[in-house]
Protein backbone atom coordinates (compact mmCIF):
# COMPACT_ATOMS: atom_id res chain seq x y z
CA UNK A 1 188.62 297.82 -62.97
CA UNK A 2 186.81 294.32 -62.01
CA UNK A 3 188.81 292.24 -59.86
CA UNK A 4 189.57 288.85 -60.20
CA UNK A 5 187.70 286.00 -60.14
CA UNK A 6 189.46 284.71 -56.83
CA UNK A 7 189.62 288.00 -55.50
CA UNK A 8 185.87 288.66 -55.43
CA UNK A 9 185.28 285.52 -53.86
CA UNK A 10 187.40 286.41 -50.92
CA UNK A 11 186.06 286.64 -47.65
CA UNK A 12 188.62 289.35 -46.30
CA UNK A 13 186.47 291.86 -48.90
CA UNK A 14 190.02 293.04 -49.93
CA UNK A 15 190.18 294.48 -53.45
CA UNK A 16 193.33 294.24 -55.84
CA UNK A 17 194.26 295.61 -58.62
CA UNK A 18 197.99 295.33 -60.65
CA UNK A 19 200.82 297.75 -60.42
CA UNK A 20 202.93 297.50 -63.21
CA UNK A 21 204.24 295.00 -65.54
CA UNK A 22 204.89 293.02 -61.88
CA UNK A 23 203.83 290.21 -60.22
CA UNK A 24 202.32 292.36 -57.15
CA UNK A 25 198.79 293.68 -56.67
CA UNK A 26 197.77 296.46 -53.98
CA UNK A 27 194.74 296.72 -52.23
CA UNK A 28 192.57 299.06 -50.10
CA UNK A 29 189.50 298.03 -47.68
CA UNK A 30 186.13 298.96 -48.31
CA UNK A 31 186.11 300.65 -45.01
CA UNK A 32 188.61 303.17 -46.45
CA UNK A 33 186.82 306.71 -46.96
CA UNK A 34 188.81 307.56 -50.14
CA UNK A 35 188.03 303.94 -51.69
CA UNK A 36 191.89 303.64 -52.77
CA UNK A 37 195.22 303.43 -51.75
CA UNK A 38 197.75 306.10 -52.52
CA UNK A 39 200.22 305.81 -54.50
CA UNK A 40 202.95 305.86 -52.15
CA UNK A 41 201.32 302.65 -50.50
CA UNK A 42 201.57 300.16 -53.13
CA UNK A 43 204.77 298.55 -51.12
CA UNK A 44 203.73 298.66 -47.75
CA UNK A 45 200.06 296.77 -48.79
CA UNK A 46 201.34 294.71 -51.85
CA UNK A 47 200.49 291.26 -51.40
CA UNK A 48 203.17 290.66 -53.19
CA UNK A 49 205.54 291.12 -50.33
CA UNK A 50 203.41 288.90 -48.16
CA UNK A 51 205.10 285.43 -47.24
CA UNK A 52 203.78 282.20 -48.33
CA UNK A 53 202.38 280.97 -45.30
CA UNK A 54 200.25 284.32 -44.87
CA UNK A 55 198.81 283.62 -48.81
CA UNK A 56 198.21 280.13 -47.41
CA UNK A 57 196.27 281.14 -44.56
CA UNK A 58 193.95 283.33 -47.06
CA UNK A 59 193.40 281.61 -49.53
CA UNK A 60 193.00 278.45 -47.66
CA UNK A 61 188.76 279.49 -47.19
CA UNK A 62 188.77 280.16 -50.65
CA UNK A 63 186.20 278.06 -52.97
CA UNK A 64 188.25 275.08 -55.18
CA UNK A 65 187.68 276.92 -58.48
CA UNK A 66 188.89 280.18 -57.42
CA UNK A 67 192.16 279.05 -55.94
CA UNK A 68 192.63 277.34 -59.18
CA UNK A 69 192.04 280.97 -60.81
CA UNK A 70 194.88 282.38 -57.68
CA UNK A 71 197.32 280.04 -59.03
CA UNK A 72 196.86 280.85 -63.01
CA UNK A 73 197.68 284.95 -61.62
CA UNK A 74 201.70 284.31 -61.86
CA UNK A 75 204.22 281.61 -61.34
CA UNK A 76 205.24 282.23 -57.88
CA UNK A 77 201.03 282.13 -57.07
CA UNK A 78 200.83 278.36 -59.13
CA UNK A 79 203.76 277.27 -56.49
CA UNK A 80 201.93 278.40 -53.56
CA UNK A 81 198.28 277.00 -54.82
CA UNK A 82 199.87 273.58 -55.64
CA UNK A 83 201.37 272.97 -52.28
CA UNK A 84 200.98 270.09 -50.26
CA UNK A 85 200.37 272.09 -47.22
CA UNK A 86 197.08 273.48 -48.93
CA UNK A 87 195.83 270.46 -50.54
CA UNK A 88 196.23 268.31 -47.60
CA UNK A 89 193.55 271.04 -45.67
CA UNK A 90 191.31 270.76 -48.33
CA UNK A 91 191.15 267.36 -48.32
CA UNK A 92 190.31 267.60 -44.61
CA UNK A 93 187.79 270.56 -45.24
CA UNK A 94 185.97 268.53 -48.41
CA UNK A 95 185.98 265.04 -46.66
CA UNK A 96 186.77 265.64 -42.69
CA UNK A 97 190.03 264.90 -41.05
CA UNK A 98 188.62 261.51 -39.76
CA UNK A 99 188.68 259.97 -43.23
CA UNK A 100 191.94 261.90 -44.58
CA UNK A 101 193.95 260.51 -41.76
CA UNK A 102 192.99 257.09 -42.29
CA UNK A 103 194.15 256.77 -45.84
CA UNK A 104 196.81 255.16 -46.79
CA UNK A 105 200.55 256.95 -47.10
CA UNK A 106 201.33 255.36 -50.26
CA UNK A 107 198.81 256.73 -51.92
CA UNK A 108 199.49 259.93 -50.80
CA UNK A 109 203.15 260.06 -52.04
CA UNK A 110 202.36 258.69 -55.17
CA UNK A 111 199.57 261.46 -56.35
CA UNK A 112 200.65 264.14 -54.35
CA UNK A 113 197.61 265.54 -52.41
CA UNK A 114 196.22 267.56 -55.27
CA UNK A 115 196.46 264.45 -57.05
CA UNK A 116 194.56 262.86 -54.43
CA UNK A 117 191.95 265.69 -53.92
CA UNK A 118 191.64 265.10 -57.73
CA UNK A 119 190.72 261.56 -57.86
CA UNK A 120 188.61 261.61 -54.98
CA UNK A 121 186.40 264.09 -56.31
CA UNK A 122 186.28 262.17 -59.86
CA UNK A 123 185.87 258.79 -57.94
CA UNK A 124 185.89 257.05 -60.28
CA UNK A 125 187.54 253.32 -59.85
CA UNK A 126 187.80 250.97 -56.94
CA UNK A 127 189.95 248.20 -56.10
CA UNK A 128 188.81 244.82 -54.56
CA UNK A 129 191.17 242.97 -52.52
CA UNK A 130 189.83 239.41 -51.04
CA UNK A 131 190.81 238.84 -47.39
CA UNK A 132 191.75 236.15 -45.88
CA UNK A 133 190.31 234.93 -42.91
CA UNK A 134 191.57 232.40 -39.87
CA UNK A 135 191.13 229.06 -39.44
CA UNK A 136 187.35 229.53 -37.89
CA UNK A 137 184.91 231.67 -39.73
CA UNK A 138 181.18 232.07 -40.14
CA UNK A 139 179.57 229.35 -42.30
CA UNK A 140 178.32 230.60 -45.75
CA UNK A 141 174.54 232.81 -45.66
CA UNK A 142 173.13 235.48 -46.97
CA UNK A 143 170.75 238.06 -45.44
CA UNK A 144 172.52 238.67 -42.28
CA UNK A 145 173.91 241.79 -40.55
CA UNK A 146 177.74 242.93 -40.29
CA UNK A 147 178.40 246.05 -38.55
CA UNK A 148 181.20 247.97 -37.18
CA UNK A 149 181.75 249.13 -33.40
CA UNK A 150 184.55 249.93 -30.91
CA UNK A 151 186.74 248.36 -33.86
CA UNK A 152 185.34 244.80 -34.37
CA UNK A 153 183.10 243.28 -36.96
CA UNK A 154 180.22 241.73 -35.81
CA UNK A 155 178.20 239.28 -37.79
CA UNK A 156 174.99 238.10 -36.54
CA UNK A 157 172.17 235.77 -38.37
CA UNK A 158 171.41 235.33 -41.85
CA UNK A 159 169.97 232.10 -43.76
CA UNK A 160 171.68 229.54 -45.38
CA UNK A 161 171.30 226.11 -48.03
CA UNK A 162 168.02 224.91 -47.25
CA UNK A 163 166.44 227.79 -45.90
CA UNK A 164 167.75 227.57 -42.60
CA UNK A 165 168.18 230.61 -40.35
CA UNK A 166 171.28 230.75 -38.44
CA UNK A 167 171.53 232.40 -34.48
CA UNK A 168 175.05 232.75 -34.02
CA UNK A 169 177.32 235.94 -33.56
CA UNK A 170 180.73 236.45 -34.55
CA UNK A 171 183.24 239.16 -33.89
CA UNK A 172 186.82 239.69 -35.24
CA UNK A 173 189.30 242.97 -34.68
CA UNK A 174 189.48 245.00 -37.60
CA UNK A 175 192.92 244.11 -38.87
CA UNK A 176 195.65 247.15 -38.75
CA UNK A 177 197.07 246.18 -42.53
CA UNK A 178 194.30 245.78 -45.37
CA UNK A 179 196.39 242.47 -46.48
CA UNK A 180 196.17 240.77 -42.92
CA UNK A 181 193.56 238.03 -41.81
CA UNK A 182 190.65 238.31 -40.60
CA UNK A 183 190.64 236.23 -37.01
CA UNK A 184 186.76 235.27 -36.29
CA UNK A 185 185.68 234.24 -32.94
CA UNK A 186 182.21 232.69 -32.55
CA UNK A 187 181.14 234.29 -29.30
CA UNK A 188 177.56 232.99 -28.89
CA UNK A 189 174.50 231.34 -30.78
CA UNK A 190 170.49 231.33 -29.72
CA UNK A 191 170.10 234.67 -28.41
CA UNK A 192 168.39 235.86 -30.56
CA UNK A 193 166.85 233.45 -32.11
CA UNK A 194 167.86 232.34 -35.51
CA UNK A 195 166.46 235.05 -37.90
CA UNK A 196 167.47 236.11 -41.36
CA UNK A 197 166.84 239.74 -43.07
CA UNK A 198 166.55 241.95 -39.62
CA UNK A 199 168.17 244.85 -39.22
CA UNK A 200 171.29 245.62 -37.00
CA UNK A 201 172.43 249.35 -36.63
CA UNK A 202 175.48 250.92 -35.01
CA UNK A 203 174.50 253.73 -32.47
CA UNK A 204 177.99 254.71 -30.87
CA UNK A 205 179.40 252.02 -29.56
CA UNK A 206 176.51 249.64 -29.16
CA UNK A 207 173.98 247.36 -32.06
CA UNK A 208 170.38 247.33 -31.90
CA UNK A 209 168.72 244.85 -33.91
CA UNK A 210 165.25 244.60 -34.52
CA UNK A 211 162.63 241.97 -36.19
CA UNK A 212 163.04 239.37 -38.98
CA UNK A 213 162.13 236.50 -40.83
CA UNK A 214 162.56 232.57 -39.13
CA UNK A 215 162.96 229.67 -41.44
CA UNK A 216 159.13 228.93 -40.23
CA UNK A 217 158.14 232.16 -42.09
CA UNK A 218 156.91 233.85 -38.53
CA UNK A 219 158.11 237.60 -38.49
CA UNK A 220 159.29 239.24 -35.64
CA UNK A 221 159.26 242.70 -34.41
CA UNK A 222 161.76 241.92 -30.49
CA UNK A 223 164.41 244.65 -30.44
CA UNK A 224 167.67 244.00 -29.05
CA UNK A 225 171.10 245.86 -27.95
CA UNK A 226 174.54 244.37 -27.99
CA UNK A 227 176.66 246.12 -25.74
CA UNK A 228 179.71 244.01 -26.49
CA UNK A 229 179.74 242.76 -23.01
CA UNK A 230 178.82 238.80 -22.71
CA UNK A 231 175.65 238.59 -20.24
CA UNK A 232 175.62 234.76 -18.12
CA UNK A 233 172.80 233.03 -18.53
CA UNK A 234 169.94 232.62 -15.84
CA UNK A 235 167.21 230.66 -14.43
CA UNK A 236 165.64 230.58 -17.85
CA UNK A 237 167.96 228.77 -19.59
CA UNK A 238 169.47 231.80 -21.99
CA UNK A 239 172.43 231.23 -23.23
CA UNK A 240 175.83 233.64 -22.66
CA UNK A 241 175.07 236.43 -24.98
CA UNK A 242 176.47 240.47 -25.36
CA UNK A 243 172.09 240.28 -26.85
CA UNK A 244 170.20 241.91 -24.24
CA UNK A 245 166.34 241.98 -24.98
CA UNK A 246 164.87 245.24 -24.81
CA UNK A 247 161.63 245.97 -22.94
CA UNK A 248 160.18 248.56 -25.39
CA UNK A 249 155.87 249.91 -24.38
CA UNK A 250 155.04 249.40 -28.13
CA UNK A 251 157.14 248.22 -31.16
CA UNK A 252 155.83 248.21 -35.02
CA UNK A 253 154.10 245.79 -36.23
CA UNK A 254 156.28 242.22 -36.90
CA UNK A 255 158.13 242.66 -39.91
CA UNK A 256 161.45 241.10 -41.82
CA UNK A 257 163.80 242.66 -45.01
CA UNK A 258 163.15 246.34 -44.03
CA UNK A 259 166.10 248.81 -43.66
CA UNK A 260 167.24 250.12 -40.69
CA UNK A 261 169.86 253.03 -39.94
CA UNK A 262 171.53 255.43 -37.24
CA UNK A 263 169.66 259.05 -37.11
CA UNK A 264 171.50 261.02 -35.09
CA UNK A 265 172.20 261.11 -31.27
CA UNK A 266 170.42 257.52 -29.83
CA UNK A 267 167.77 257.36 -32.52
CA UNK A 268 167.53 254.13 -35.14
CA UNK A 269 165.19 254.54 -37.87
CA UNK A 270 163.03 251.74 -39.49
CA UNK A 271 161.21 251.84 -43.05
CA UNK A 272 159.19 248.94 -44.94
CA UNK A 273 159.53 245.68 -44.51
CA UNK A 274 157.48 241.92 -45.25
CA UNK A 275 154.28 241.89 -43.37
CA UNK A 276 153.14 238.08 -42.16
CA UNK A 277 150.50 238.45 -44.91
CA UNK A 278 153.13 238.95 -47.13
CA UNK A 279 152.23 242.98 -48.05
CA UNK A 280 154.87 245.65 -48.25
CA UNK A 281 155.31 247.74 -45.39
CA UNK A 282 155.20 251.46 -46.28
CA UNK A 283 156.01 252.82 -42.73
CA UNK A 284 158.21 254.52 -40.90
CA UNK A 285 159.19 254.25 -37.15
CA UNK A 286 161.75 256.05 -34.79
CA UNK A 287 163.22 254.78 -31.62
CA UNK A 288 165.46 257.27 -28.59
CA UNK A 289 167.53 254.96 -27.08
CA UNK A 290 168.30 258.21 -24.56
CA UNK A 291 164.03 258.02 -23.92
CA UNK A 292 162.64 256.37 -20.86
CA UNK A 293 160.22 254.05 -21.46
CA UNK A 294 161.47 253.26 -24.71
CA UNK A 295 159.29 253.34 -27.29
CA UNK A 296 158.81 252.92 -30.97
CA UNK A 297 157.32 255.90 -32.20
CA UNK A 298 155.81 256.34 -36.19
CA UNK A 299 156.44 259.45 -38.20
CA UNK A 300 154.28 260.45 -40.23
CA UNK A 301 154.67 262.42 -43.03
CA UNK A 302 152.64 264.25 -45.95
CA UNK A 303 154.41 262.25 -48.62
CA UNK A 304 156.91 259.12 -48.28
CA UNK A 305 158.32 256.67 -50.84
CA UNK A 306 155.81 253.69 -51.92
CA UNK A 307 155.88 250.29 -49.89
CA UNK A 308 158.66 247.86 -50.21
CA UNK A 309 161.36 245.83 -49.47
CA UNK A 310 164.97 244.30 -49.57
CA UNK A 311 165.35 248.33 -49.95
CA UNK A 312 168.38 250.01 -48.32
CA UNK A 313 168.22 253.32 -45.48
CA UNK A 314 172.00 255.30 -45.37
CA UNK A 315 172.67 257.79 -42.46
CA UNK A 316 174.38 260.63 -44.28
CA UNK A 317 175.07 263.09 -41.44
CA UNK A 318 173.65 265.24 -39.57
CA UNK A 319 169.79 263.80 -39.02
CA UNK A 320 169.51 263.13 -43.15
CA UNK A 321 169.08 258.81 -44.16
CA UNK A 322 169.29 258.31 -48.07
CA UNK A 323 166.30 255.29 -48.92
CA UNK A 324 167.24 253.53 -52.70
CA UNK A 325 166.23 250.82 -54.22
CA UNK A 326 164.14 247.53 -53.01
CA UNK A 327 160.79 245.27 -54.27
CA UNK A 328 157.51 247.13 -54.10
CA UNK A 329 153.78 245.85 -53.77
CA UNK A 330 153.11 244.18 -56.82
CA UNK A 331 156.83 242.73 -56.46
CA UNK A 332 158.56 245.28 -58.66
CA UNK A 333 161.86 246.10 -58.61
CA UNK A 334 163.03 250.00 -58.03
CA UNK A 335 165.54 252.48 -58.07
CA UNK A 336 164.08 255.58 -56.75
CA UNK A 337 166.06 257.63 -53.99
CA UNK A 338 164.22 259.34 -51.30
CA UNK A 339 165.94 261.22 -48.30
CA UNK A 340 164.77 261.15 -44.90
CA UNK A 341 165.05 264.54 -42.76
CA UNK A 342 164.81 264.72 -38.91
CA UNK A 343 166.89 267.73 -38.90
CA UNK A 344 163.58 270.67 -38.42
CA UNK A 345 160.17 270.37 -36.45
CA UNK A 346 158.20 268.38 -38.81
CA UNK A 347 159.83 265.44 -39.99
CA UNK A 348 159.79 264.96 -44.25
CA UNK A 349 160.58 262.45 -47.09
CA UNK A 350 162.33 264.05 -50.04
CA UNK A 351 162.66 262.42 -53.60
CA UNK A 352 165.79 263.37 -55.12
CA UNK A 353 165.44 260.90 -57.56
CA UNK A 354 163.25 262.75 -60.40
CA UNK A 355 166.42 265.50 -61.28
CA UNK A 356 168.60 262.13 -62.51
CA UNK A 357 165.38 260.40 -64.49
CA UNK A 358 164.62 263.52 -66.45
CA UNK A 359 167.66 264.58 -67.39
CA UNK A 360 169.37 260.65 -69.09
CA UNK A 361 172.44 260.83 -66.72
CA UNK A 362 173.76 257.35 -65.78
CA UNK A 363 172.04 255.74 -62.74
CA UNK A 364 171.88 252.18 -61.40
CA UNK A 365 169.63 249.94 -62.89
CA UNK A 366 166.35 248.54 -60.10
CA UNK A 367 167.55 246.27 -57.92
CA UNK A 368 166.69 244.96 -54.12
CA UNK A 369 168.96 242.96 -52.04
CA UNK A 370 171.81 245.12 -52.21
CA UNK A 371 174.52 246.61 -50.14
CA UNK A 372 174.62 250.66 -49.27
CA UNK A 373 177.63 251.93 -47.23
CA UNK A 374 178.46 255.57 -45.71
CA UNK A 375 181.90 256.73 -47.33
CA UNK A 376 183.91 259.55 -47.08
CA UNK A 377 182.44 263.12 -48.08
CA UNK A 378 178.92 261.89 -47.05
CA UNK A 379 178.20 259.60 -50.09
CA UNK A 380 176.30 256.29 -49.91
CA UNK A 381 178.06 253.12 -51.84
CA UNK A 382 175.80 251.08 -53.59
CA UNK A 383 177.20 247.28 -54.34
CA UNK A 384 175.22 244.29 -56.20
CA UNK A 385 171.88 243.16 -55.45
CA UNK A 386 169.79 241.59 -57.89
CA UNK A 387 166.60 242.83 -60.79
CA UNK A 388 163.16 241.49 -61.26
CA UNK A 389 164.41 238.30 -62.67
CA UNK A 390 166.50 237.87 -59.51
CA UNK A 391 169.68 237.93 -61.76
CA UNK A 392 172.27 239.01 -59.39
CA UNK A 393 174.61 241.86 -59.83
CA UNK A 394 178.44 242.62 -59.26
CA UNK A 395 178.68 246.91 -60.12
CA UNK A 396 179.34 249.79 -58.07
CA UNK A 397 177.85 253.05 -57.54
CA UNK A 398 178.08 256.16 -55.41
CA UNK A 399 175.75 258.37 -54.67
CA UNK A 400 176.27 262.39 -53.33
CA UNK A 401 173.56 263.07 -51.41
CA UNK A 402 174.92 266.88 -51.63
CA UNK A 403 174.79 266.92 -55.38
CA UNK A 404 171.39 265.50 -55.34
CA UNK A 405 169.89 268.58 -53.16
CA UNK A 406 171.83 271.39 -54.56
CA UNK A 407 170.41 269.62 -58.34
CA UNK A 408 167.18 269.51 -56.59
CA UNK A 409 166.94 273.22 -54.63
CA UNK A 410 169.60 275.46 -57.44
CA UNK A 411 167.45 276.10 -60.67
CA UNK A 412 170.93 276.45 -62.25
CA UNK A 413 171.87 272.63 -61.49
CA UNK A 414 170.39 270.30 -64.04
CA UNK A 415 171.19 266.53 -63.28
CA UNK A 416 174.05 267.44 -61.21
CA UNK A 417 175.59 269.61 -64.00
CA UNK A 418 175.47 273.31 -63.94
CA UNK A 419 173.25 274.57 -67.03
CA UNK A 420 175.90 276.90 -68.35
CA UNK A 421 178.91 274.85 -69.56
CA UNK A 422 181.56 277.30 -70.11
CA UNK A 423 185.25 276.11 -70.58
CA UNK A 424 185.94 278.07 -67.09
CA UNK A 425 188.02 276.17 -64.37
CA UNK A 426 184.76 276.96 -62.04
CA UNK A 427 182.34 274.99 -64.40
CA UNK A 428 184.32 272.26 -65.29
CA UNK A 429 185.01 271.86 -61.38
CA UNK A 430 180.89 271.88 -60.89
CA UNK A 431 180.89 269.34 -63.59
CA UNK A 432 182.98 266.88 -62.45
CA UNK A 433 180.45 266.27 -59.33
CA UNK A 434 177.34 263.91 -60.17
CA UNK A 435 174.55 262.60 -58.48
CA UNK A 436 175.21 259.08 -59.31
CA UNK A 437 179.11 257.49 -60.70
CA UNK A 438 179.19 254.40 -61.67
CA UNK A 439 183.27 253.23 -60.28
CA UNK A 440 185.76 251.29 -62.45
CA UNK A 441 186.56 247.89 -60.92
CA UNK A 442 189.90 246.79 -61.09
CA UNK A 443 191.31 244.06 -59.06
CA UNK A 444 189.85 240.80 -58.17
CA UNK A 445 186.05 241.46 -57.77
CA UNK A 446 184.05 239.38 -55.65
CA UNK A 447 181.22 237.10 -57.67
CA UNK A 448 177.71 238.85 -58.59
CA UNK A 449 175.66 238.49 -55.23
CA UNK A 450 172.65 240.09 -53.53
CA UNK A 451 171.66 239.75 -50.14
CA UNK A 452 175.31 240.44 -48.65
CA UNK A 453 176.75 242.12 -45.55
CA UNK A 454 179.08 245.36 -45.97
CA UNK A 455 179.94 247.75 -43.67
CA UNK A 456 183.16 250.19 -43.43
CA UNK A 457 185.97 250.01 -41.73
CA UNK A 458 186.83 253.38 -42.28
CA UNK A 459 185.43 256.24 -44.80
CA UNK A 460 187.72 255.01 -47.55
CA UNK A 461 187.43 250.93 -47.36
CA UNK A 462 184.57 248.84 -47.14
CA UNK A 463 184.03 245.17 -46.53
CA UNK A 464 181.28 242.64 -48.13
CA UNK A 465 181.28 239.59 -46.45
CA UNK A 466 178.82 236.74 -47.80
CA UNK A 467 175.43 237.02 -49.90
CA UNK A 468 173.67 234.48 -52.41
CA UNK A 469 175.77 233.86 -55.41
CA UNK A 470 175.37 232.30 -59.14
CA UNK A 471 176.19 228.51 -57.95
CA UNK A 472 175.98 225.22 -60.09
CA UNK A 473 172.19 224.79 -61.86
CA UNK A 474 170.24 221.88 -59.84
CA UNK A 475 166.30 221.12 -60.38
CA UNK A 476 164.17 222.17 -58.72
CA UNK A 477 161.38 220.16 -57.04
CA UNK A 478 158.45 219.68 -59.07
CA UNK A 479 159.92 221.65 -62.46
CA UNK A 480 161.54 221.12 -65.09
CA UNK A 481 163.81 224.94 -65.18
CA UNK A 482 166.62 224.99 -62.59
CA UNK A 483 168.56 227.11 -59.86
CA UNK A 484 171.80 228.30 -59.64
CA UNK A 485 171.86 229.61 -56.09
CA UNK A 486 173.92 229.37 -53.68
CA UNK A 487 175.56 230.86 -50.38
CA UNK A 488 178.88 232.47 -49.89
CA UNK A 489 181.19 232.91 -46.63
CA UNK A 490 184.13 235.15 -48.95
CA UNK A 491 185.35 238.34 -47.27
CA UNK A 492 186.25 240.78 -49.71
CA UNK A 493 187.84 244.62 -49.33
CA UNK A 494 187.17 247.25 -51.58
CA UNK A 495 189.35 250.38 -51.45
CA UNK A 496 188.56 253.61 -52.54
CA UNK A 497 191.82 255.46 -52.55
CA UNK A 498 195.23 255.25 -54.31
């Protein structure tokens, strides 16, 4: 007869088959010359008479869908498959046991870990949280970097009301309980100079920033490493800084608002940018912190996504960066996904963006100026930002970069969605994983705003800290229409468990 669903799929290459009007199933091994058991053997080989924890440790590498098929066999099988023992490892198999660990017990107990598994693969609501912060804190801007390392937040830069940039750092612990404050300490200002829309990345436990805009319009292309270790000044006047400037033999050409990200081992990644001429940068550079000289070295590529900025670049894993959104060349406003990969010989851009367009699923709307943060399972968090109008947003996306190749590379994947949509537990497990979800808000959500800081504290929380907001209208020299903009200083949590 044709075994089971779960049985085929099992990596032992064991094959079952039932004996009787009981709950037990005998096997033999392909290796066997006779191809079956005897009948004499059912009871020795049943796996029927095999305890719970050796079922666990089989079925344990089975796929999702076909341990949901094990635990529709019988009811002693649904008790085994529902336990929290094997939920809680594939939890840690699906999302890593960095990011399992870290969320919150309460959650857990209430869901169960099935539960759990359940809603994290659905994903779909968030809740916002606004934290408090300490009696000092950084003054309200938008356009400036926050980052994670060694666990502190680090704020540097940004611009603020009148077009001002700003040069000051600011670092607080992350706080152990998600309702503490936040306690901000303003460790140095002007080094670097005051710059707004750089980039700042996170490789291990140092930040490299690199370029900008100053409120004279100059760009810059410097790079610099904090090492979280203050520096004295010297002979030359510098101030007390953990910013040491980098002596690099050639750097790209002076840029501000491109995207910058982590890609793998010491490397930091830059795309796009504001040229001084005001032209989109369509570029891409790589720099090895581990090289000596440092340099910044361009890839090129046969294909890679049109000029722009205000766009966002996502390290993923692995040597894979996910590029959305941003303002192109004739100042149009996008929503195209491309994925960088470092991983083989020849460096390439990817679109993965064509499977969603041509298929109608739901997918956020153009925008630049918005947030994207690595969460658990790989996927890339997309928060505000604002359209060609420069109407600001306030919704929340993820992406799953792994949906998005196995829609682009499996010709029985269309949109994310498996072209054959039986009723089976196996489809309707493939179905519930989408290239794009658009999350359920529920809380108290911060104010529309583009231009913000996020970064995460761990895979399942992320914090937004600042951005331009919808303020009171005001005219505006020499016009008759008016603004509504202003700058924000609120720190805000958004978690993404129970």
């Amino acid at each position: 007869m044709e075994e089971p669903d779960h049985v085929r799929d099992c990596t032992r290459r064991h094959f079952y088959e039932p004996v009787g009007k009981v709950s037990r199933y005998r096997y033999w091994a392909t290796s066997d010359k006779q191809g079956r058991a005897e009948e004499g053997e059912e009871g020795e080989h049943g796996i029927g008479l095999l305890g719970a924890d050796q079922i666990l440790t089989i079925i344990q590498h089975l796929p999702i869908q076909s341990i949901i098929s094990f635990g529709m066999t019988c009811k002693r099988y649904k008790a085994i498959a529902e336990t929290d023992a094997l939920w809680v490892h594939m939890c840690k198999r699906e999302w890593g046991s960095r990011a399992v660990d870290a969320w919150p017990a309460a959650g857990r107990q209430k869901v169960g870990w099935k539960g759990l598994y359940r809603q994290m693969v659905l994903l779909g609501a968030a809740t916002w949280q606004r934290v408090q912060q300490g009696p000092v804190f950084p003054t309200p801007r938008a356009s400036h970097t926050m980052n994670v390392v060694k666990g502190r937040i680090t704020i540097f830069g940004g611009g603020c009301d009148g077009g001002r940039h700003l040069d000051d750092t600011w670092v607080a612990p992350v706080p152990e309980q998600i309702s503490a404050a936040v306690q901000w300490e303003l460790v140095c200002s002007g080094l670097p100079s005051g710059r707004f829309q750089q980039s700042c990345t996170a490789v291990g436990d140092d930040l490299l920033l690199f370029g900008g805009i100053n409120d004279k319009g100059t760009r810059l292309c410097d790079t610099y490493i904090n090492t979280g270790e203050i520096v004295e000044g010297d002979e030359d006047n510098r101030p007390a800084s953990p910013w040491q400037l980098l002596e690099v033999s050639s750097a790209p050409p002076p840029r501000g608002a491109h995207a910058g990200c982590f890609a793998g081992d010491r490397k930091v990644v830059i795309f796009g940018g504001i040229a001084s001429d005001g032209t989109r940068f369509g570029d891409t550079w790589i720099l090895d912190l581990a090289s000596t000289p440092l340099c910044w070295q361009e890839i090129v590529t046969p294909v890679s996504p049109q000029p722009r900025a205000g766009h966002t670049l996502t390290w993923v894993g692995g040597k894979r960066m996910i590029l959305f959104g941003g303002r192109g060349s004739n100042f149009e406003v996008l929503n195209d996904v491309w994925m960088l990969d470092l991983e083989d010989d020849y460096p390439s851009w990817v679109e993965l963006q064509s499977s969603i367009r041509s298929h109608g699923h739901d997918h956020p709307a153009p925008r630049s100026g918005h947030s994207a943060t690595l969460i658990f399972g790989g996927r890339v968090l997309i928060f505000g930002g604002e359209d060609s109008k420069r109407a600001r947003k306030g919704d929340v996306w993820v992406l799953d970069p792994s949906i998005a190749l196995q829609a682009r590379n499996d010709p029985s994947f269309s949109g994310g969605y498996p072209r054959n949509r039986s009723s089976g537990n196996s489809s309707s497990y493939r179905c519930s994983r989408r290239l794009w979800r658009k999350l359920e808000q529920w809380g108290k959500p911060p104010s529309k705003r583009s231009f913000h800081g996020a970064c995460s504290i761990d895979s399942g929380h992320v914090l937004v800290f600042g951005g331009m907001v919808d303020g009171e209208p005001r005219p505006t020299f020499g016009s008759s229409r008016s603004t509504g903009l202003g700058f924000d200083s609120e720190l805000y949590i958004l978690q993404l468990v129970p």
